[in-house]
Protein backbone atom coordinates (compact mmCIF):
# COMPACT_ATOMS: atom_id res chain seq x y z
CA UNK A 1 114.00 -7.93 -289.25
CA UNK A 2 112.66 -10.90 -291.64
CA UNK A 3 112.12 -10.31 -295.16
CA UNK A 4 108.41 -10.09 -294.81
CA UNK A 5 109.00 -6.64 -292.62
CA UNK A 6 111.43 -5.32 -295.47
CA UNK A 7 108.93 -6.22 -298.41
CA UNK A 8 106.46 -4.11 -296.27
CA UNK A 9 108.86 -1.24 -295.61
CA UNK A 10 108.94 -1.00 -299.84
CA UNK A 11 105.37 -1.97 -300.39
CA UNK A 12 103.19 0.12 -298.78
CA UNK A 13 105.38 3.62 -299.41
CA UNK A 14 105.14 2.37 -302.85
CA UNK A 15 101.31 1.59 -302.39
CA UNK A 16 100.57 4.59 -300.66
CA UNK A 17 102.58 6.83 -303.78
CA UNK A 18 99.99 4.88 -306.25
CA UNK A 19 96.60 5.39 -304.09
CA UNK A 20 97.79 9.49 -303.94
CA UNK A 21 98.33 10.01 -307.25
CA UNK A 22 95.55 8.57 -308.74
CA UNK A 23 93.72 9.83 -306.32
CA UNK A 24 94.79 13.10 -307.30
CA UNK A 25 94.12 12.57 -311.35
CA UNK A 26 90.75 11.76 -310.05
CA UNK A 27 90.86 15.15 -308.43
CA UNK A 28 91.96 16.87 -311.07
CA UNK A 29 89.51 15.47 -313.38
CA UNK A 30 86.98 16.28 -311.69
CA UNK A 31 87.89 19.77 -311.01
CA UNK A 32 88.34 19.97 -314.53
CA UNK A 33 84.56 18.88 -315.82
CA UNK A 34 83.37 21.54 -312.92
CA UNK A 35 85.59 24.46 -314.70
CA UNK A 36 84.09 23.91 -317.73
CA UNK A 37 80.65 23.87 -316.63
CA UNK A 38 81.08 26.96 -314.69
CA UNK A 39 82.86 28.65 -317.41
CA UNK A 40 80.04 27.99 -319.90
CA UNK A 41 77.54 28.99 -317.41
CA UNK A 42 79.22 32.42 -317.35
CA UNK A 43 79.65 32.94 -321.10
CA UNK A 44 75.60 32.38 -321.40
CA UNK A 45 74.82 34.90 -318.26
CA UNK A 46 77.47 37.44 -320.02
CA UNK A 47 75.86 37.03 -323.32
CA UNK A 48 72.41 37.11 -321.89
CA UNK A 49 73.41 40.30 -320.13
CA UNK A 50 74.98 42.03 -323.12
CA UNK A 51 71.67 41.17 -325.04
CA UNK A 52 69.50 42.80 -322.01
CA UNK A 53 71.70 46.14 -321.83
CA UNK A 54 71.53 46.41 -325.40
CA UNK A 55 67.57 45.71 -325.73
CA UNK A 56 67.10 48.21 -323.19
CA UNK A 57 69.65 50.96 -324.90
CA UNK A 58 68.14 50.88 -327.92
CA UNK A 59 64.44 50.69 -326.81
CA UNK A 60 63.24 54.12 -327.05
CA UNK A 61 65.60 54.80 -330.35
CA UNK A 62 63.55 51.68 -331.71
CA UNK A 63 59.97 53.40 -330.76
CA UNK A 64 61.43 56.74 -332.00
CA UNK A 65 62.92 55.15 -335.26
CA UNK A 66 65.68 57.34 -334.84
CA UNK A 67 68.49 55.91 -336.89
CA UNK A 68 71.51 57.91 -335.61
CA UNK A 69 71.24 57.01 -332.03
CA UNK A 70 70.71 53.26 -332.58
CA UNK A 71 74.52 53.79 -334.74
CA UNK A 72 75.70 55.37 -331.73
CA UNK A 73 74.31 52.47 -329.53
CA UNK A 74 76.17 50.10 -332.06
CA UNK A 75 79.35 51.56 -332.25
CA UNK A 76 79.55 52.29 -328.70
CA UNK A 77 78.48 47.77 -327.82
CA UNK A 78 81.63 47.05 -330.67
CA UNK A 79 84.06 49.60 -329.05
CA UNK A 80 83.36 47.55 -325.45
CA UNK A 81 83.65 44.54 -327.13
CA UNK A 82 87.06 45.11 -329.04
């Protein structure tokens, strides 16, 4: 075995260590950016649902102007939310 066989039998382990692991931060990374895009998507379709339920709760209280149900509506949306 010649010394150019036993610098290969170190380099390309070592190599092949370095290629994975950045490999892998870029992985990571990646799933990271998607994570955060998907989690703010969902905050804005849970908000935007929230706002729908309540519109459509309080509709006919609205039309009615009756006072006590639209409390009732309201304390029932903070009780969910806390």
């Amino acid at each position: 075995m010649g010394k150019l066989a036993k610098s290969y039998a170190t380099l390309l382990p070592a190599t092949a260590l370095l290629v994975s692991i950045l490999f892998g931060s870029v992985l990571i990374y990646v799933l990271s950016l998607q994570l955060n895009d998907l989690e703010k998507q969902q905050g804005q379709q849970l908000s935007q649902t929230l706002a729908y339920q309540l519109a459509k709760a309080v509709r006919d209280p609205l039309i009615h102007r009756d006072k006590l149900s639209l409390q009732v509506e309201l304390d029932e949306l903070i009780t969910l939310e806390g």
